[in-house]
Protein backbone atom coordinates (compact mmCIF):
# COMPACT_ATOMS: atom_id res chain seq x y z
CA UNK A 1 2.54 1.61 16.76
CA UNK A 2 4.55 5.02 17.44
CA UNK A 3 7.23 3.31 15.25
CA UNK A 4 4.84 2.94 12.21
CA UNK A 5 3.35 6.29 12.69
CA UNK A 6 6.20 8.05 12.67
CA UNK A 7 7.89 6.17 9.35
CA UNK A 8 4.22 6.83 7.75
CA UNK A 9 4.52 10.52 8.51
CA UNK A 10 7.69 10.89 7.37
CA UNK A 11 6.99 9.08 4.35
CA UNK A 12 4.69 12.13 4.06
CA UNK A 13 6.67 14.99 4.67
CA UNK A 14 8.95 13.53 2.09
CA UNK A 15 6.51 13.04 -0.87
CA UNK A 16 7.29 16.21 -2.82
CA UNK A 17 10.78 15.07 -2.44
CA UNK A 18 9.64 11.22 -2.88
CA UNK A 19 6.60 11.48 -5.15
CA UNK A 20 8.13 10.87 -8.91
CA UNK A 21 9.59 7.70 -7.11
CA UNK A 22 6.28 6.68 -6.36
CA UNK A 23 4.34 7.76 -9.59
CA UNK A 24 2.03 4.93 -11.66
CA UNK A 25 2.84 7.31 -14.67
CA UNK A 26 6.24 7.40 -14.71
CA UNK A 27 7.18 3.58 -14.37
CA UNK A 28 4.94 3.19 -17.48
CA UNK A 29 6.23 6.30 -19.43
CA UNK A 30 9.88 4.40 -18.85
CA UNK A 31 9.60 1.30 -19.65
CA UNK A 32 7.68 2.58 -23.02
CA UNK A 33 10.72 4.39 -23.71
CA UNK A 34 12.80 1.54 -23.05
CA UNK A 35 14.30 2.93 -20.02
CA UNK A 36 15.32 1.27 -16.68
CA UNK A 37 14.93 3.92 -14.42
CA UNK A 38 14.39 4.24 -10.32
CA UNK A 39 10.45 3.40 -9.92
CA UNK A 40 11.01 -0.15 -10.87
CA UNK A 41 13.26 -0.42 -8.19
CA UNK A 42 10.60 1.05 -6.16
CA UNK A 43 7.84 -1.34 -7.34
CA UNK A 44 10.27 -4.07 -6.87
CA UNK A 45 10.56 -3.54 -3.82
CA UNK A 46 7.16 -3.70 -3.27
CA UNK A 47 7.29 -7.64 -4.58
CA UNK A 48 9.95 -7.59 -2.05
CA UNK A 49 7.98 -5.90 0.64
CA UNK A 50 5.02 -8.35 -0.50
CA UNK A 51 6.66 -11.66 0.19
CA UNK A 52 7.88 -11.32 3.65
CA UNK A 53 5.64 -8.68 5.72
CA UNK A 54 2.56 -8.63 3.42
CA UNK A 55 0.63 -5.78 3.02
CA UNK A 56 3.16 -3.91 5.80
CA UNK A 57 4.19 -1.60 2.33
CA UNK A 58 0.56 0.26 2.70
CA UNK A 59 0.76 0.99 6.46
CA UNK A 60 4.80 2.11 6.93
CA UNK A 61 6.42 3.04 3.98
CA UNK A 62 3.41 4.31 1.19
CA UNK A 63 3.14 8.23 1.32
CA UNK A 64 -0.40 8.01 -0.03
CA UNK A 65 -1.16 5.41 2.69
CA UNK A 66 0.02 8.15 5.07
CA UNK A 67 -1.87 10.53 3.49
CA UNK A 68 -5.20 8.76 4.33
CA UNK A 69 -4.25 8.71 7.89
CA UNK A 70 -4.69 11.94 8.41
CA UNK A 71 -7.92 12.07 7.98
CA UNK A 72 -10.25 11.70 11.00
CA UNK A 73 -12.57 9.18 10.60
CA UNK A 74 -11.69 5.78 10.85
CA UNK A 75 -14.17 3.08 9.07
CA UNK A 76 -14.86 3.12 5.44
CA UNK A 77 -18.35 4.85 5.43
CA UNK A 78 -19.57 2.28 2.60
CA UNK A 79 -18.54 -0.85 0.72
CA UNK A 80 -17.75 -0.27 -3.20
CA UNK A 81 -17.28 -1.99 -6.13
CA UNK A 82 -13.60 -3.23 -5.60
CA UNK A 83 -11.39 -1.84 -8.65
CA UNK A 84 -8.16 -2.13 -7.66
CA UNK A 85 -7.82 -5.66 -9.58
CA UNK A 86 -8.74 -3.90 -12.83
CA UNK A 87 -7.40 -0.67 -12.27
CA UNK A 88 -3.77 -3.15 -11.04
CA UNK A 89 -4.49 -5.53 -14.24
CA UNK A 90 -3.98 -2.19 -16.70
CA UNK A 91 -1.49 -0.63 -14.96
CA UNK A 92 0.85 -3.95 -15.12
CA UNK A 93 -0.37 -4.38 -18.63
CA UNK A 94 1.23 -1.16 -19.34
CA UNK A 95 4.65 -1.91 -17.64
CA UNK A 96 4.61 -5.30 -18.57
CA UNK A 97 4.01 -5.09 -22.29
CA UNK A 98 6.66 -3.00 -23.84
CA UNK A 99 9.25 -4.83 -21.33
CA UNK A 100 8.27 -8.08 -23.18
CA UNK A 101 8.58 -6.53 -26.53
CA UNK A 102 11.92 -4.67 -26.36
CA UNK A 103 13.22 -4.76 -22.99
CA UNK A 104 15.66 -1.87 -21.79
CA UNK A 105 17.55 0.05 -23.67
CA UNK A 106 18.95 2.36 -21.27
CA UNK A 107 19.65 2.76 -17.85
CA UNK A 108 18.52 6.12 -16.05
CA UNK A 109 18.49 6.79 -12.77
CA UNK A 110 16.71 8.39 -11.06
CA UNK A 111 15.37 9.40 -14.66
CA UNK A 112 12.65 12.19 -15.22
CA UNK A 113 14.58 13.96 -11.67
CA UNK A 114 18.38 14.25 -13.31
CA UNK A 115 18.46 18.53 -12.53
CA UNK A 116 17.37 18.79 -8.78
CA UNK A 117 16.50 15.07 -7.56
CA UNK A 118 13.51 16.94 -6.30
CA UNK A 119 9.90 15.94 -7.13
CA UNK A 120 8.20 19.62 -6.77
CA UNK A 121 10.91 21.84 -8.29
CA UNK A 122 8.69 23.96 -10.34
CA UNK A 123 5.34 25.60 -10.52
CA UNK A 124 3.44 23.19 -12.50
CA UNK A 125 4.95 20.23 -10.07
CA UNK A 126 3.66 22.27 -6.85
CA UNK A 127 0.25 21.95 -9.01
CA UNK A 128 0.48 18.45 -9.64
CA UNK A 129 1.26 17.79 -6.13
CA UNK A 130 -1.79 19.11 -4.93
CA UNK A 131 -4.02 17.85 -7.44
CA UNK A 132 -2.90 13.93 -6.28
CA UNK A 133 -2.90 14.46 -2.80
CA UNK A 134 -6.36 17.08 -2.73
CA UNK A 135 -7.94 14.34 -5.12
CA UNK A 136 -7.11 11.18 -2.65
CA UNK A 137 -8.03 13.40 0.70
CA UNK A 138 -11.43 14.10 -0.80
CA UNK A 139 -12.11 10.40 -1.85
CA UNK A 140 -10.92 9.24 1.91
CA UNK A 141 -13.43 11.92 3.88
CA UNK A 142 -16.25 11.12 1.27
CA UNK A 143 -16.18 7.64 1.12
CA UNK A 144 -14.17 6.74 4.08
CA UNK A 145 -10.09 6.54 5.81
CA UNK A 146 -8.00 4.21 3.00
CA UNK A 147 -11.00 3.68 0.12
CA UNK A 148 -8.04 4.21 -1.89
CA UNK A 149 -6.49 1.69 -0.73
CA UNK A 150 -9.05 -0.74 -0.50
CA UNK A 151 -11.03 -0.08 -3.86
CA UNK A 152 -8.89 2.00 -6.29
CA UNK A 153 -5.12 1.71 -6.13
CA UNK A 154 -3.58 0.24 -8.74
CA UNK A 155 -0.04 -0.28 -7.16
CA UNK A 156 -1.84 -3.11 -5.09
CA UNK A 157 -1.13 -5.53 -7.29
CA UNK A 158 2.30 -5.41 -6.56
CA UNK A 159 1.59 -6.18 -3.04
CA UNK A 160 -0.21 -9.35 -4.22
CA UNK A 161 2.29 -10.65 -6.84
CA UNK A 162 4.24 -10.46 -3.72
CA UNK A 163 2.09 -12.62 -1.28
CA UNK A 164 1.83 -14.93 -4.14
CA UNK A 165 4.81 -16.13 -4.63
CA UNK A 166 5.53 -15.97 -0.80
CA UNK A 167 2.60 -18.87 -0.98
CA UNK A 168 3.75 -20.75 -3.69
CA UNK A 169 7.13 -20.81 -2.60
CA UNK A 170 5.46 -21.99 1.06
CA UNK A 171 8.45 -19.31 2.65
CA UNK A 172 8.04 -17.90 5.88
CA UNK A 173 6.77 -14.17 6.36
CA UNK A 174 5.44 -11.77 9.11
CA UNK A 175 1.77 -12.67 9.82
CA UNK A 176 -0.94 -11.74 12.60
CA UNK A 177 -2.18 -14.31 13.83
CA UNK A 178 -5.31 -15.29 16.60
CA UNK A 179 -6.73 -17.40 19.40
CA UNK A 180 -10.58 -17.47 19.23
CA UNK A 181 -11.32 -18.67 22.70
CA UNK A 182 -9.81 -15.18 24.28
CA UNK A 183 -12.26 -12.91 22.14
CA UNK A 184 -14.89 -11.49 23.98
CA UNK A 185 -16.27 -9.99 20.57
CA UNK A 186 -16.17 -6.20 22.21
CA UNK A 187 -16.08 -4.84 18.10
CA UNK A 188 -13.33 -2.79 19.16
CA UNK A 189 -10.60 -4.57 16.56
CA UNK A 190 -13.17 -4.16 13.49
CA UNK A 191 -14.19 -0.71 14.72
CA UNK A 192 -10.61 0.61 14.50
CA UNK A 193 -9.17 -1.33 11.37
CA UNK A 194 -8.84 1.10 9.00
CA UNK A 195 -8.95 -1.09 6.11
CA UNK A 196 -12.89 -1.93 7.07
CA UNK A 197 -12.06 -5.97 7.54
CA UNK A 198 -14.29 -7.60 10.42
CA UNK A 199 -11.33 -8.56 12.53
CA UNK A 200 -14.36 -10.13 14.78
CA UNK A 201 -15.29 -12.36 12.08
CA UNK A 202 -12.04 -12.96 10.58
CA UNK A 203 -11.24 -14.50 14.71
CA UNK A 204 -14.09 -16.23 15.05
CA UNK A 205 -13.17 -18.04 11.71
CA UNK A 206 -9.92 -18.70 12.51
CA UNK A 207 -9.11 -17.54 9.23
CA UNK A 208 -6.87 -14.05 8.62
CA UNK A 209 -7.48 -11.69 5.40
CA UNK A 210 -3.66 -11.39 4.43
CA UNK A 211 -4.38 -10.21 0.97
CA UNK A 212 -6.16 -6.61 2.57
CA UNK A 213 -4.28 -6.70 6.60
CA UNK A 214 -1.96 -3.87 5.76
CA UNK A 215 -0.33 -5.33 9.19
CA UNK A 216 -0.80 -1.49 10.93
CA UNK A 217 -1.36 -3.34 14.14
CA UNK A 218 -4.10 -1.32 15.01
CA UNK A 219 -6.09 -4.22 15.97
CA UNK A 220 -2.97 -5.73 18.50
CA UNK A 221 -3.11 -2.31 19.72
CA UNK A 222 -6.98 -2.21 20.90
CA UNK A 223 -7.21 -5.43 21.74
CA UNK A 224 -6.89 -6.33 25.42
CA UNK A 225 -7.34 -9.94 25.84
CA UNK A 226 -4.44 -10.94 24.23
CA UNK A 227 -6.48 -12.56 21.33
CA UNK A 228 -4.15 -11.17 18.68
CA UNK A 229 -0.33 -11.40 18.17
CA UNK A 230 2.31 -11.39 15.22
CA UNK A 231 4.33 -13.84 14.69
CA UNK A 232 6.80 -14.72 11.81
CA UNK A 233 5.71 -18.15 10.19
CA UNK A 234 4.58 -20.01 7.22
């Protein structure tokens, strides 16, 4: 766990660095102007990430994941309406479309960042920096730790596309798996999972939620009957 912390947090300290890399806007503002640029190697990557260690992109590497984990609290405070399929569904839309219509023109890399390879360089950035980050602190002590995550973000579907074709193509990935018969159902697992899933439940069924475990292992960590493990498998 000190291992996933610690890339999360760095992840962090790096976004005004990191955070054009990482920016919804930009990998559609490229590929509307034709233009291969560093972001879809980022969101490949998250395919990438997707296929072989699941949601593991949310809990280690995402700055805005890492973001939510600073907040205190640790259980959503409410469920929503889940958006992040239709938020997702417009925001690959918008990549998608002009890619299918005229492909690239140009390569650019790392594209809107050619001067100082620096996300916050100027005035207005600083601004812009603190308007994303402010705007998804308040949404996680309001509503809850990772309601981004879980309702809103639209980079998700990346993720999923991911774990998708990891299924179809039946190809081994990391996965947490569970023996029933060792859970005492102490609450402590769904208590501390900081995507809101009823680990109890998802035991007692026998039957994981890969699509939403961001594998944090926060779960392995409180449980002490040895219910819960990873393993890598099919």
């Amino acid at each position: 766990m000190n291992l996933r912390k610690s890339i999360s947090f760095l992840s962090f300290i790096l976004l005004p660095i990191t955070l054009d890399y990482f920016a919804p806007v930009l990998i559609v503002q490229a590929s509307w102007e034709e233009t291969f640029a560093a972001v879809h190697i980022i969101f490949g990557l998250m395919i990438l990430v997707g296929i072989f260690f699941g949601g593991a992109w949310c809990s280690y590497i995402c700055p805005f994941g890492a973001l939510q984990d600073l907040v205190p609290s640790t259980r959503p405070k409410r469920k929503l309406i889940n958006l992040k399929w239709l938020t997702g569904g417009i925001f690959l839309t918008l990549i998608l479309a002009p890619i299918t219509m005229n492909g690239f023109r140009e390569i650019i890399l790392p594209y809107h960042m050619e001067d100082t390879m620096v996300s916050v360089s100027s005035f207005h950035d600083l601004v812009r920096y603190y308007i994303i980050t402010l705007s998804i602190i308040i949404i996680a002590v309001v509503l809850g730790k990772r309601t981004w995550c879980r309702y809103l973000c639209p980079m998700y579907i990346f993720n999923y596309i991911g774990m998708k074709i990891r299924s179809v193509l039946k190809l081994p990935s990391l996965k947490i798996t569970c023996k029933s018969e060792k859970c005492i159902q102490c609450q402590k697992c769904t208590k501390n999972c900081p995507m809101g899933l009823d680990v109890v439940e998802m035991v007692k069924g026998n039957k994981w939620n890969t699509n939403e475990c961001i594998q944090c292992g926060e779960c392995l960590k409180v449980c002490k009957c040895g219910v819960l493990k990873r393993e890598w498998k099919k």
